[in-house]
N, C-alpha and C. Protein backbone atom coordinates (compact mmCIF):
# COMPACT_ATOMS: atom_id res chain seq x y z
N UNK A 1 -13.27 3.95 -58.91
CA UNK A 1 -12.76 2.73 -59.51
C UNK A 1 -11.41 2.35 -58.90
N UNK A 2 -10.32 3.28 -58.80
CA UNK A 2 -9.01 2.70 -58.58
C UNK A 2 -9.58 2.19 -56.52
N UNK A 3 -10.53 3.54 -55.91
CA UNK A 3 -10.27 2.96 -54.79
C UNK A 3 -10.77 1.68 -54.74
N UNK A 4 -11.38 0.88 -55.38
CA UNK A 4 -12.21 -0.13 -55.38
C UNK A 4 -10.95 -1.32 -55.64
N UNK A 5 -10.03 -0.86 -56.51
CA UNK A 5 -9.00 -1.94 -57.20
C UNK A 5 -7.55 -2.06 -55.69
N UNK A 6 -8.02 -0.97 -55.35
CA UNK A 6 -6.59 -0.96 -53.85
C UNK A 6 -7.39 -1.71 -52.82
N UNK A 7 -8.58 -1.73 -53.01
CA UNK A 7 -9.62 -2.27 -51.20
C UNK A 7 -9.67 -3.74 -51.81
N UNK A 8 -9.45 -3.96 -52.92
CA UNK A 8 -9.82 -5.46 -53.15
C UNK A 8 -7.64 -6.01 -53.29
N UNK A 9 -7.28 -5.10 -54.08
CA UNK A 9 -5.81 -5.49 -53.41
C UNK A 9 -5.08 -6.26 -52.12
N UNK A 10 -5.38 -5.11 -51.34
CA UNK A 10 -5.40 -5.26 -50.19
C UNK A 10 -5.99 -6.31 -49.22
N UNK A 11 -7.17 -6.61 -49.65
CA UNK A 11 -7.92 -7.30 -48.47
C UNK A 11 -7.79 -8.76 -49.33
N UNK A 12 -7.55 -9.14 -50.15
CA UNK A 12 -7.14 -10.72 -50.76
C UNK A 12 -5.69 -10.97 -50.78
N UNK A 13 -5.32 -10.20 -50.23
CA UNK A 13 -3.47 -10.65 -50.54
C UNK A 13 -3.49 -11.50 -49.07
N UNK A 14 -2.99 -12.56 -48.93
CA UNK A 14 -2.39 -13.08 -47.79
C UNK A 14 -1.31 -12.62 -47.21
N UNK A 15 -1.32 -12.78 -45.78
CA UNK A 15 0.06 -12.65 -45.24
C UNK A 15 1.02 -13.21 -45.32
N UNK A 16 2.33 -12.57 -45.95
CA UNK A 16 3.80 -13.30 -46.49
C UNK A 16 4.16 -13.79 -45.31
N UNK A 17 4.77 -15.37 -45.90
CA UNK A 17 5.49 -16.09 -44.99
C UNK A 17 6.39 -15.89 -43.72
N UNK A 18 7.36 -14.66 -44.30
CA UNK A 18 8.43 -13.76 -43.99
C UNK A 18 7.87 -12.71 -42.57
N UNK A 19 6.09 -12.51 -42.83
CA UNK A 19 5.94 -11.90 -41.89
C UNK A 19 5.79 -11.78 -40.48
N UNK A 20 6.50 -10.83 -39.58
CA UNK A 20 6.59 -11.67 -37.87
C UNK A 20 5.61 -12.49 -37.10
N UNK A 21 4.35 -12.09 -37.69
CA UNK A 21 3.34 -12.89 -36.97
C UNK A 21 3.36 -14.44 -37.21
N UNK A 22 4.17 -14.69 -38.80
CA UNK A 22 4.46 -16.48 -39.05
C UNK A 22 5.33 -16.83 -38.76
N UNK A 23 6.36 -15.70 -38.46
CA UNK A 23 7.70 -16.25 -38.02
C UNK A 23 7.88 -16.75 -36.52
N UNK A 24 6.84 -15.98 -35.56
CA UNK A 24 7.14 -16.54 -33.83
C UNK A 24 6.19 -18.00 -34.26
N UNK A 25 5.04 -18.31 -34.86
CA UNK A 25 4.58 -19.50 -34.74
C UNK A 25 5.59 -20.78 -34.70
N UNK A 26 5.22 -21.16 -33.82
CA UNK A 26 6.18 -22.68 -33.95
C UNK A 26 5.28 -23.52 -34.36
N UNK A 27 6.17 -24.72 -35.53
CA UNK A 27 4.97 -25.40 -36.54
C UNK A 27 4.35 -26.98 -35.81
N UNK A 28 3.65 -27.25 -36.03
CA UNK A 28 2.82 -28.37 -35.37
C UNK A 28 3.37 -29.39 -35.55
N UNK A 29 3.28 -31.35 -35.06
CA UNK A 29 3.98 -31.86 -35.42
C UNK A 29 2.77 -32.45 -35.95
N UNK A 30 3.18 -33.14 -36.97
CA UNK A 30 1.92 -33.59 -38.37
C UNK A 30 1.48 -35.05 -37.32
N UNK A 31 0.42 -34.84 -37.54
CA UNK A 31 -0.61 -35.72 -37.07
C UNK A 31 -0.21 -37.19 -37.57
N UNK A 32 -0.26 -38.63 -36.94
CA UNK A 32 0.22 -39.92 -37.76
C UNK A 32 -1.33 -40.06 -39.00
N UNK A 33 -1.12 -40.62 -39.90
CA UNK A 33 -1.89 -41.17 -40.97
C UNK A 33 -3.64 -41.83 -40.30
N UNK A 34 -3.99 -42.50 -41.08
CA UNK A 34 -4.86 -43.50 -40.56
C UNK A 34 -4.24 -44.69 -40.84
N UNK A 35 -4.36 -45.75 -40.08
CA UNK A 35 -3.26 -46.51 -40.33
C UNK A 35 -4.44 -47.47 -41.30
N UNK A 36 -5.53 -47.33 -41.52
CA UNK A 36 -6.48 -48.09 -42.33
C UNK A 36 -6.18 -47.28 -44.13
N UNK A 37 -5.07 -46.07 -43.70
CA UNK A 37 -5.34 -45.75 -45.38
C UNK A 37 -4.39 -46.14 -45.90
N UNK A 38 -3.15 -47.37 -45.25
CA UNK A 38 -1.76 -48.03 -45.75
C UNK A 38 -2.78 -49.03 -46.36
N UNK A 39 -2.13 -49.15 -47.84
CA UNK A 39 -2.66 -50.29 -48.82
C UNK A 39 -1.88 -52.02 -48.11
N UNK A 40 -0.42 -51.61 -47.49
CA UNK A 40 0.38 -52.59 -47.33
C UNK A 40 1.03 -53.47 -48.78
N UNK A 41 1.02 -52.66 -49.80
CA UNK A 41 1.81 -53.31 -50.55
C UNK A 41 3.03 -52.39 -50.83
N UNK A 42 3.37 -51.55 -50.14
CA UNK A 42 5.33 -51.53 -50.09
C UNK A 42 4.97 -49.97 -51.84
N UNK A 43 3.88 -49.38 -52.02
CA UNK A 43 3.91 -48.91 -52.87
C UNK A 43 4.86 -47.67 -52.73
N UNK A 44 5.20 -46.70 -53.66
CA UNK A 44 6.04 -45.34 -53.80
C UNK A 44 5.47 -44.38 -52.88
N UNK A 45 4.22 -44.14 -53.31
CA UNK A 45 3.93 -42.81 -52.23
C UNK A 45 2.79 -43.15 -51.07
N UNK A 46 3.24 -43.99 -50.71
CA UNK A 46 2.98 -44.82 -49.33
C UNK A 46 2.21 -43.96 -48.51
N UNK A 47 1.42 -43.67 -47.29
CA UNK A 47 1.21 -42.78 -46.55
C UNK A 47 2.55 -42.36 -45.48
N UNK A 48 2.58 -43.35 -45.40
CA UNK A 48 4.14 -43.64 -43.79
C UNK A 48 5.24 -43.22 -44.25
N UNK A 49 5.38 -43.32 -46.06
CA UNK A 49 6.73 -42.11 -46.46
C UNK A 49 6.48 -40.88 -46.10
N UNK A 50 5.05 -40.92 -46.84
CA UNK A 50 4.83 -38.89 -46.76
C UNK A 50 4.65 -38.61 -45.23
N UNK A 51 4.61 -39.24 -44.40
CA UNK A 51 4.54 -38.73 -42.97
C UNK A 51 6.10 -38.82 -42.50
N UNK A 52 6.46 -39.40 -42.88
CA UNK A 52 7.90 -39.57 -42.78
C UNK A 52 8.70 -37.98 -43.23
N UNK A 53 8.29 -37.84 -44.36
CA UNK A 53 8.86 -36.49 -45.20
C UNK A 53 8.29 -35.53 -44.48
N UNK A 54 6.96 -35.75 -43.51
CA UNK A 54 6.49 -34.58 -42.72
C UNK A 54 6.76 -34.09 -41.84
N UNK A 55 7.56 -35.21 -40.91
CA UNK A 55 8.48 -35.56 -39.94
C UNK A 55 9.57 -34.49 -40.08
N UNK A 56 10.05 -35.28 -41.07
CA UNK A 56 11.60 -34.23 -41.29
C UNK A 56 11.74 -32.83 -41.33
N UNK A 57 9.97 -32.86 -42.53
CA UNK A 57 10.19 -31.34 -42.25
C UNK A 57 9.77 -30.57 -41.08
N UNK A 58 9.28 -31.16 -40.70
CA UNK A 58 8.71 -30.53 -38.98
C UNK A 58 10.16 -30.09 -38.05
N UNK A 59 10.94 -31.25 -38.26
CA UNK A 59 12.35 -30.82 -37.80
C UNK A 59 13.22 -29.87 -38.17
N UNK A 60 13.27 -30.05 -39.53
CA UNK A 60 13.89 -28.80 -40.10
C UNK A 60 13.55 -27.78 -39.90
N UNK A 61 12.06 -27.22 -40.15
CA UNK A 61 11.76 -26.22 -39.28
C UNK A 61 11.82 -25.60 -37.79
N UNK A 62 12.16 -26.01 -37.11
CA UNK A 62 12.36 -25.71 -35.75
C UNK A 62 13.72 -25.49 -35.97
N UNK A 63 14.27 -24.25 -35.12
CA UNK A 63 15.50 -23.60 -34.80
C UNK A 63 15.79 -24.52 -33.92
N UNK A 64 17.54 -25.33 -34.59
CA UNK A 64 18.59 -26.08 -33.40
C UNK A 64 19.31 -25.29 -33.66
N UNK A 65 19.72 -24.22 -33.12
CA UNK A 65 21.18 -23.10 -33.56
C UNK A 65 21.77 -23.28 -32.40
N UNK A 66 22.94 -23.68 -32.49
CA UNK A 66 23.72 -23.66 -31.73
C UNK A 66 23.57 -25.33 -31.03
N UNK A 67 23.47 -26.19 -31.69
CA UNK A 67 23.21 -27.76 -31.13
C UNK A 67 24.06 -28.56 -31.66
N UNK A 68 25.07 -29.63 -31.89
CA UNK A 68 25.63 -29.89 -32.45
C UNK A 68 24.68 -31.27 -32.65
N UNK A 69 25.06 -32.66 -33.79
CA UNK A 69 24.09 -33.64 -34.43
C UNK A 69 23.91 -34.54 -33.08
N UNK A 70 23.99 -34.74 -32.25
CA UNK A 70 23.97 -35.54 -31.30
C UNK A 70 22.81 -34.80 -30.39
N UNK A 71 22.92 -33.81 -29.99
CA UNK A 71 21.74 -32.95 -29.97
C UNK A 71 20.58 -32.48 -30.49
N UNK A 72 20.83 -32.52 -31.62
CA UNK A 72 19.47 -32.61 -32.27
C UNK A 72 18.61 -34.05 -32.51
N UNK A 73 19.87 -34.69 -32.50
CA UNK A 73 19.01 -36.24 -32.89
C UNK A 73 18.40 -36.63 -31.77
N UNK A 74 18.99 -36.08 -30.07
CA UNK A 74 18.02 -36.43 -29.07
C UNK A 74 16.92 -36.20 -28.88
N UNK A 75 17.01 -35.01 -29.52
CA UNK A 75 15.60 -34.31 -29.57
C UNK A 75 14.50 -34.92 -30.59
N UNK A 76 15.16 -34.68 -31.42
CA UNK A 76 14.35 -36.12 -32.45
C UNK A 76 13.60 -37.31 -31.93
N UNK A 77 14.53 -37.84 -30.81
CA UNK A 77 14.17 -38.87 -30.37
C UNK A 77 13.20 -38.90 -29.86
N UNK A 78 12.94 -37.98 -27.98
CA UNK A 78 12.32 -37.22 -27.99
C UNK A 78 10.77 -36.73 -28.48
N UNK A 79 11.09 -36.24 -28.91
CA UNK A 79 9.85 -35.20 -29.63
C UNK A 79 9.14 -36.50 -30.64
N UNK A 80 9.66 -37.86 -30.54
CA UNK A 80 8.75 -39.21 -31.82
C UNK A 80 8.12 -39.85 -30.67
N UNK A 81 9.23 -39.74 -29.55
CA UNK A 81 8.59 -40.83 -28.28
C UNK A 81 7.49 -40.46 -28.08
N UNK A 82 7.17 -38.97 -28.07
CA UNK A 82 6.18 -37.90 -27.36
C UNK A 82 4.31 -38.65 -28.33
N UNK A 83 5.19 -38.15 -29.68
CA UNK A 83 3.76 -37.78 -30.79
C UNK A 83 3.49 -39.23 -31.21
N UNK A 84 4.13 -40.21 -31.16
CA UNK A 84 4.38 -41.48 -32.24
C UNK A 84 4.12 -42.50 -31.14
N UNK A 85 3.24 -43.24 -30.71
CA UNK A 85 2.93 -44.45 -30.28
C UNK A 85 3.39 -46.05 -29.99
N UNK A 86 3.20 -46.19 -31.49
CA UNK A 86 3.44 -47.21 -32.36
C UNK A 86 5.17 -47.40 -32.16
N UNK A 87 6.51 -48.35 -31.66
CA UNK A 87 7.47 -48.54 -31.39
C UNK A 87 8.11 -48.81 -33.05
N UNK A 88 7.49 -49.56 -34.29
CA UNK A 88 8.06 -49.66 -34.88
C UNK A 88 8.11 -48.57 -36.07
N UNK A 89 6.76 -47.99 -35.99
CA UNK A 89 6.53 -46.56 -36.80
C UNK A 89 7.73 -45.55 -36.22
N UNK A 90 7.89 -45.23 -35.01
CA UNK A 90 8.78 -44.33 -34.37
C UNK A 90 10.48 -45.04 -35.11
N UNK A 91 10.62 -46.26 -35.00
CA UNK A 91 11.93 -46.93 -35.74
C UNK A 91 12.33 -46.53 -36.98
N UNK A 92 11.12 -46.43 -37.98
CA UNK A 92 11.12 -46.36 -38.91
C UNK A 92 11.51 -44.49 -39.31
N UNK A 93 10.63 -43.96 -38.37
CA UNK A 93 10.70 -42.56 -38.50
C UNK A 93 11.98 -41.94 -38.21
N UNK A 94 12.97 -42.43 -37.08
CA UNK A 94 13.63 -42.22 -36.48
C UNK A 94 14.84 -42.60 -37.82
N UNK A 95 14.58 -43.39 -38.43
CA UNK A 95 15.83 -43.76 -39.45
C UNK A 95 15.68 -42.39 -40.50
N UNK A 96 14.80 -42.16 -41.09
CA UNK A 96 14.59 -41.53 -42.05
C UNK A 96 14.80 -39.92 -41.58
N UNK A 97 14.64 -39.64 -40.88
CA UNK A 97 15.35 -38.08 -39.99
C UNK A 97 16.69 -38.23 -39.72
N UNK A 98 16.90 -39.59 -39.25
CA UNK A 98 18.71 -39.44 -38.83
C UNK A 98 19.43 -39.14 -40.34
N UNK A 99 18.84 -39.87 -41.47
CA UNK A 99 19.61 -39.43 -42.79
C UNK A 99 19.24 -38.16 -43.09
N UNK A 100 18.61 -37.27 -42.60
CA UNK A 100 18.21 -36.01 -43.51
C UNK A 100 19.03 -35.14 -42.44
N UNK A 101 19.57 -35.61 -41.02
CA UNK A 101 19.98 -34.33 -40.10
C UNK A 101 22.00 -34.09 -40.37
């Protein structure tokens, strides 16, 4: 019985965040929306906010140690030109990271 309660312990626990194998992953940059799932009426939880908030955190996650804000925001720049298409989506994105850095 107990070995039965340690093999099922064990084998359903996930791997903690903390652990090295999640820590070398570097995190993805979030995919843009469908731009067919914006209602276009200016609502609260918009898609283009929450990609926005996905944005940021995509940034935040990545190690700038040792960069000072002018440096990181190039990279910002950067790294929207790369994933982000769309000139005024990237505008928009680009505002909403410069306030969070």
């Amino acid at each position: 019985m107990l070995r039965v309660l340690l093999r099922r312990r064990y084998t359903t626990s996930p791997i903690p965040p903390t652990h090295p194998a999640n820590l070398s992953r570097k995190p993805k940059f979030p995919e843009n929306p469908d731009p067919m799932s914006c209602c276009g009426s200016g609502c609260q939880n918009c898609v283009w906010i929450q990609y926005a908030e996905q944005v940021s955190d995509y940034f935040d996650k990545i190690a700038h140690t040792g960069k000072t804000k002018v440096d990181k925001f190039d990279s910002v720049k950067k790294a929207l030109k790369e994933h982000v298409p769309d000139a005024n989506l990237r505008a928009y994105l680009l505002m909403e990271v410069k306030m969070k850095l």
